[in-house]
C-alpha atoms as a PDB file:
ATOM      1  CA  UNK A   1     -31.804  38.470 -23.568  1.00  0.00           C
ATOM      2  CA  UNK A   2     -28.727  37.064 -21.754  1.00  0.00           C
ATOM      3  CA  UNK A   3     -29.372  34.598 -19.063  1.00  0.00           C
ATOM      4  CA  UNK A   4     -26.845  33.528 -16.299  1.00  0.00           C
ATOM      5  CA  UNK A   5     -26.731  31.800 -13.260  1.00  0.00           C
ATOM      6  CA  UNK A   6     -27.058  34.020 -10.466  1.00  0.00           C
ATOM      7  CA  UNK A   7     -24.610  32.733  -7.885  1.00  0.00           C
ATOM      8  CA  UNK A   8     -22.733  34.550  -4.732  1.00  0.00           C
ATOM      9  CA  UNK A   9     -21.881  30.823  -3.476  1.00  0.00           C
ATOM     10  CA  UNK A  10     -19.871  32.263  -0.883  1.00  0.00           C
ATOM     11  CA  UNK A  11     -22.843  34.498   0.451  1.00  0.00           C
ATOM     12  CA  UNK A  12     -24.971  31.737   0.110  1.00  0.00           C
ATOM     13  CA  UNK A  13     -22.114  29.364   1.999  1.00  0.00           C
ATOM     14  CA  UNK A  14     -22.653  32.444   5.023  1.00  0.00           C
ATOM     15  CA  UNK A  15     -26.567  32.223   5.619  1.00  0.00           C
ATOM     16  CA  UNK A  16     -26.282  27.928   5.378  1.00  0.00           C
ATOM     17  CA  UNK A  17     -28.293  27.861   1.812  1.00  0.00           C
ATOM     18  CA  UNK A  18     -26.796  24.918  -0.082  1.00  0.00           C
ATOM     19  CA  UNK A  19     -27.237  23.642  -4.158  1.00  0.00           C
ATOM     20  CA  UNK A  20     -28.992  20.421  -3.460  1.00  0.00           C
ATOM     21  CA  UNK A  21     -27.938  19.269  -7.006  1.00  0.00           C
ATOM     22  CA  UNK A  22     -30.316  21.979  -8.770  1.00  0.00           C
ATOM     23  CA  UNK A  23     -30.161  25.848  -9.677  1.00  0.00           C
ATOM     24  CA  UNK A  24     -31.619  27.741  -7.337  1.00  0.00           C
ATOM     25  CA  UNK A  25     -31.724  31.177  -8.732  1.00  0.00           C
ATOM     26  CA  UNK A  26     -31.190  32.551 -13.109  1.00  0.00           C
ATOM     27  CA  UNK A  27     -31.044  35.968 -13.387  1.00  0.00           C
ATOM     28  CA  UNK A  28     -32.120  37.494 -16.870  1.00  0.00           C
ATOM     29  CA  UNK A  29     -30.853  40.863 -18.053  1.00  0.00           C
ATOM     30  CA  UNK A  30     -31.983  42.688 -21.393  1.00  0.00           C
ATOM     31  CA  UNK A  31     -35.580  41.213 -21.081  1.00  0.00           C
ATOM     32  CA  UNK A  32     -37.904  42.167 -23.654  1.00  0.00           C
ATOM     33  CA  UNK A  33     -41.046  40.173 -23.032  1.00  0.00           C
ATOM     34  CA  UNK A  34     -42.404  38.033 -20.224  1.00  0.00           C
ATOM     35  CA  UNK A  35     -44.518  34.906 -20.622  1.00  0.00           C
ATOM     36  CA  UNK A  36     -46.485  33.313 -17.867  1.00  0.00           C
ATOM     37  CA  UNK A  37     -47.405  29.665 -18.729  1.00  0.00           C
ATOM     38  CA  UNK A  38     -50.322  28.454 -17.231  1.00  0.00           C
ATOM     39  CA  UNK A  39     -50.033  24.367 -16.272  1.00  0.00           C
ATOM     40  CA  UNK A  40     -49.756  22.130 -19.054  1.00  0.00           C
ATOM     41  CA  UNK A  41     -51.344  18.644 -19.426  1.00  0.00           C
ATOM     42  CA  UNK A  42     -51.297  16.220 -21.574  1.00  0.00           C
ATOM     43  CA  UNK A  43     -54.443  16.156 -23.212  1.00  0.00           C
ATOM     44  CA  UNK A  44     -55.879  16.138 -26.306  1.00  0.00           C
ATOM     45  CA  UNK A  45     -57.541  18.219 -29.045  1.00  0.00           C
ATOM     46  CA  UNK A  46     -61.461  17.371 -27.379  1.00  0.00           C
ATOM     47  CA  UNK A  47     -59.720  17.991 -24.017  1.00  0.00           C
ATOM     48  CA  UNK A  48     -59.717  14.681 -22.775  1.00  0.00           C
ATOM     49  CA  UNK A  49     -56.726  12.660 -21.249  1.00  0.00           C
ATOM     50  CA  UNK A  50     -53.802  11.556 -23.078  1.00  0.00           C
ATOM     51  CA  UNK A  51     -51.466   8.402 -21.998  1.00  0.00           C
ATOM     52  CA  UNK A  52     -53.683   7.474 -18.927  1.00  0.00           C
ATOM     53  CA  UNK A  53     -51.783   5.789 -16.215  1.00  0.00           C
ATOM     54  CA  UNK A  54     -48.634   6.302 -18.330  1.00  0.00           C
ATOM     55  CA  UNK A  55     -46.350   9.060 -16.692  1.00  0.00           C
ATOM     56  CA  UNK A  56     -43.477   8.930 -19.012  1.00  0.00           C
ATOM     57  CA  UNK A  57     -46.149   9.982 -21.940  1.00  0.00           C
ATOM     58  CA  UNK A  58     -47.692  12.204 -19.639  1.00  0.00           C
ATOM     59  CA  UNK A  59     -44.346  13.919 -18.911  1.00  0.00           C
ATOM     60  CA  UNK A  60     -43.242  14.398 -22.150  1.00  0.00           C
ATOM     61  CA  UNK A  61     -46.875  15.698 -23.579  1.00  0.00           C
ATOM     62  CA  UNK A  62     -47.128  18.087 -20.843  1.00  0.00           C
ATOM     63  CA  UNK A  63     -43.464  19.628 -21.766  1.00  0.00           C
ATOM     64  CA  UNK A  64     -44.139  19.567 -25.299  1.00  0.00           C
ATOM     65  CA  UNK A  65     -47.203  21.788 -24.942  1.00  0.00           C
ATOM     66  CA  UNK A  66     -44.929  24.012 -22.180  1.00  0.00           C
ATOM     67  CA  UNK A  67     -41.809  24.531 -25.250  1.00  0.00           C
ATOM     68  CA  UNK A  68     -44.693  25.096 -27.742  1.00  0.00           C
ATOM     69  CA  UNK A  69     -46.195  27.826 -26.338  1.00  0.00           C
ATOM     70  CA  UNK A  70     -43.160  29.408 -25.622  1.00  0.00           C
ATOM     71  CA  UNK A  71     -42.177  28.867 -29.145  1.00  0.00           C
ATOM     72  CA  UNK A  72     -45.300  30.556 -30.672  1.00  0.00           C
ATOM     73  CA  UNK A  73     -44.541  33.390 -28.549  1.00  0.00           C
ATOM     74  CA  UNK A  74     -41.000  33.934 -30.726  1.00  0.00           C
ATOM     75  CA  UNK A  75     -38.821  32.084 -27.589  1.00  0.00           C
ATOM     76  CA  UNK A  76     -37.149  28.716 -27.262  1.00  0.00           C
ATOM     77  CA  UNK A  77     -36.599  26.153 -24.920  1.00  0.00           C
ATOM     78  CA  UNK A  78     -33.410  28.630 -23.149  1.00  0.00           C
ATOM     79  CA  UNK A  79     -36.156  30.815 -22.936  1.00  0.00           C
ATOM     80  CA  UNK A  80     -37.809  29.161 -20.203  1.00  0.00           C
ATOM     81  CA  UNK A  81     -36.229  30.365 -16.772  1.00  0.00           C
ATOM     82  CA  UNK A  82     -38.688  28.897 -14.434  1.00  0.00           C
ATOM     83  CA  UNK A  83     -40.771  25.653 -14.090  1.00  0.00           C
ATOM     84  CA  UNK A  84     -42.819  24.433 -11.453  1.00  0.00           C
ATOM     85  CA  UNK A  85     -44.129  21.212 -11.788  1.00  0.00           C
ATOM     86  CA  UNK A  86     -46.903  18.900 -10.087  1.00  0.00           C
ATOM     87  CA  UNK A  87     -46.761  15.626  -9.228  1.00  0.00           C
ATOM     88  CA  UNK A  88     -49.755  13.237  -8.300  1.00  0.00           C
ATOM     89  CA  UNK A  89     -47.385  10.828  -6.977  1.00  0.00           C
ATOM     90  CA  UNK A  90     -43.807  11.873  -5.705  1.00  0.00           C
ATOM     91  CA  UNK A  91     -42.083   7.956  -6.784  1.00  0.00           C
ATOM     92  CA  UNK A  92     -42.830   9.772 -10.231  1.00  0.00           C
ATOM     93  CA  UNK A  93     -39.709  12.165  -9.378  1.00  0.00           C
ATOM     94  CA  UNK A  94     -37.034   9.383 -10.701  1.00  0.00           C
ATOM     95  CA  UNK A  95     -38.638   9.576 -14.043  1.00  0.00           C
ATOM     96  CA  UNK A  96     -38.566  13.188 -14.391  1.00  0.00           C
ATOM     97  CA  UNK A  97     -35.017  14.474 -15.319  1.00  0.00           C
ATOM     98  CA  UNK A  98     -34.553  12.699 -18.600  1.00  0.00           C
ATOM     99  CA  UNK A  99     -38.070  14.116 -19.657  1.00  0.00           C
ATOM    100  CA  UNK A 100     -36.859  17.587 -18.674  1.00  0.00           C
ATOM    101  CA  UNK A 101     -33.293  17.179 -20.346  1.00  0.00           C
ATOM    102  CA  UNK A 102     -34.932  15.966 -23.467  1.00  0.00           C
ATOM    103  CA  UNK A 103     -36.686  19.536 -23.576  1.00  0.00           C
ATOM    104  CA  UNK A 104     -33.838  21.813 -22.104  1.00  0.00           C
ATOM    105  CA  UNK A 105     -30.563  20.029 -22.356  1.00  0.00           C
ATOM    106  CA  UNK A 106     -28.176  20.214 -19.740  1.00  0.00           C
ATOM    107  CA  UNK A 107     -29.051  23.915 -19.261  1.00  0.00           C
ATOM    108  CA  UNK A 108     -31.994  23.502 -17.245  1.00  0.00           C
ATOM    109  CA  UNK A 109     -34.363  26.447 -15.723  1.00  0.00           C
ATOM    110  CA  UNK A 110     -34.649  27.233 -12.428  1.00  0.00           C
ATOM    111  CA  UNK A 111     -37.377  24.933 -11.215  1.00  0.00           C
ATOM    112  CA  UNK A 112     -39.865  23.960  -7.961  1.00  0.00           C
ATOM    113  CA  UNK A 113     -41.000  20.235  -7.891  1.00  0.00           C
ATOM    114  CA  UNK A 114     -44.308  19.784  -5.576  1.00  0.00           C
ATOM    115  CA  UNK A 115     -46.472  16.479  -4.864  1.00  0.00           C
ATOM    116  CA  UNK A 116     -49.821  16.790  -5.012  1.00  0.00           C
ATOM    117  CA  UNK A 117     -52.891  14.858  -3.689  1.00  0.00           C
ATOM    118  CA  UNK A 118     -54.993  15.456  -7.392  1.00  0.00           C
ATOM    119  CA  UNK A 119     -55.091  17.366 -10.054  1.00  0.00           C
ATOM    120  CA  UNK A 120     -57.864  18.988 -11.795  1.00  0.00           C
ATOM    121  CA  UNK A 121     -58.941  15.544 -13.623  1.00  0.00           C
ATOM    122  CA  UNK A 122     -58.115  12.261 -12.033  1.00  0.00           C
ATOM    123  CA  UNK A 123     -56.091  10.627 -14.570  1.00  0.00           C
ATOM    124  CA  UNK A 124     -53.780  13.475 -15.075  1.00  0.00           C
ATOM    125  CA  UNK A 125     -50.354  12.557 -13.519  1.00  0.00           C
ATOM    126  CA  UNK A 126     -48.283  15.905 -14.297  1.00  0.00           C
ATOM    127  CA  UNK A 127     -48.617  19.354 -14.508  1.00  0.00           C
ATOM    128  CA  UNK A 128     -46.187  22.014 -15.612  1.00  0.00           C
ATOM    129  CA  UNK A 129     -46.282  25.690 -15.520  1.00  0.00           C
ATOM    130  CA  UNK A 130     -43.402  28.444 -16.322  1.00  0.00           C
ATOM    131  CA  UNK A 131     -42.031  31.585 -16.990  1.00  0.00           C
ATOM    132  CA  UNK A 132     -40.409  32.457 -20.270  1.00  0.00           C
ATOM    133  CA  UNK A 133     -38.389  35.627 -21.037  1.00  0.00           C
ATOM    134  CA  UNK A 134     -38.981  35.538 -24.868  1.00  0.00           C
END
């Protein structure tokens, strides 16, 4: 699989669509496999909570389940090429990149970042679901 950036910043500069700081777009050629990732939590092997009130812990739990899926399915973290992730509280936001560049590097996935008023239990603080090419 080979996986760019898929940029025509000067077609993009024409209809007013701007970066904003994150990559809008990856485009994935030689594909052999697609993996949908249904939201991680961080919970744990009974299915309860993990790290309650603790979004940091949260954060990285919920990414380490994400990248171990992925890697049971034969693909890596460069794998991923798009996250969308849930926040119960949007002043979690600040926290977030050095979670996400502890998983991915600088060379992150395309990637949607949405506040939410709950969750499916009330002490979960994150969710995170993706798309790997693997």
């Amino acid at each position: 699989m080979r996986r760019s950036h898929a940029k025509d910043r000067e077609g993009l500069r024409e209809v007013g669509l701007r970066s904003a700081g994150v990559l809008q777009a990856i485009k994935v050629t030689g594909a052999q496999s697609i993996l949908f990732l249904s939201g991680q939590v961080a919970y744990d092997k009974s299915g309860g909570v993990l790290h309650p009130g603790d979004f940091k812990a949260q954060a990285r739990e919920a990414f380490r389940a994400l990248l171990a899926h992925v890697k049971a399915a034969g693909g890596t973290a460069q794998s991923i090429v798009k996250v969308n992730t849930y926040l119960t509280d949007i002043r979690y936001r600040a926290d977030l990149p050095a979670v996400r560049e502890a998983i991915f590097g600088k060379k992150l996935p395309a990637s949607t970042l949405v506040a939410v008023s709950a969750l499916a239990h009330p002490d979960w603080l994150i969710e995170v679901e993706a798309i790997a090419v693997v």
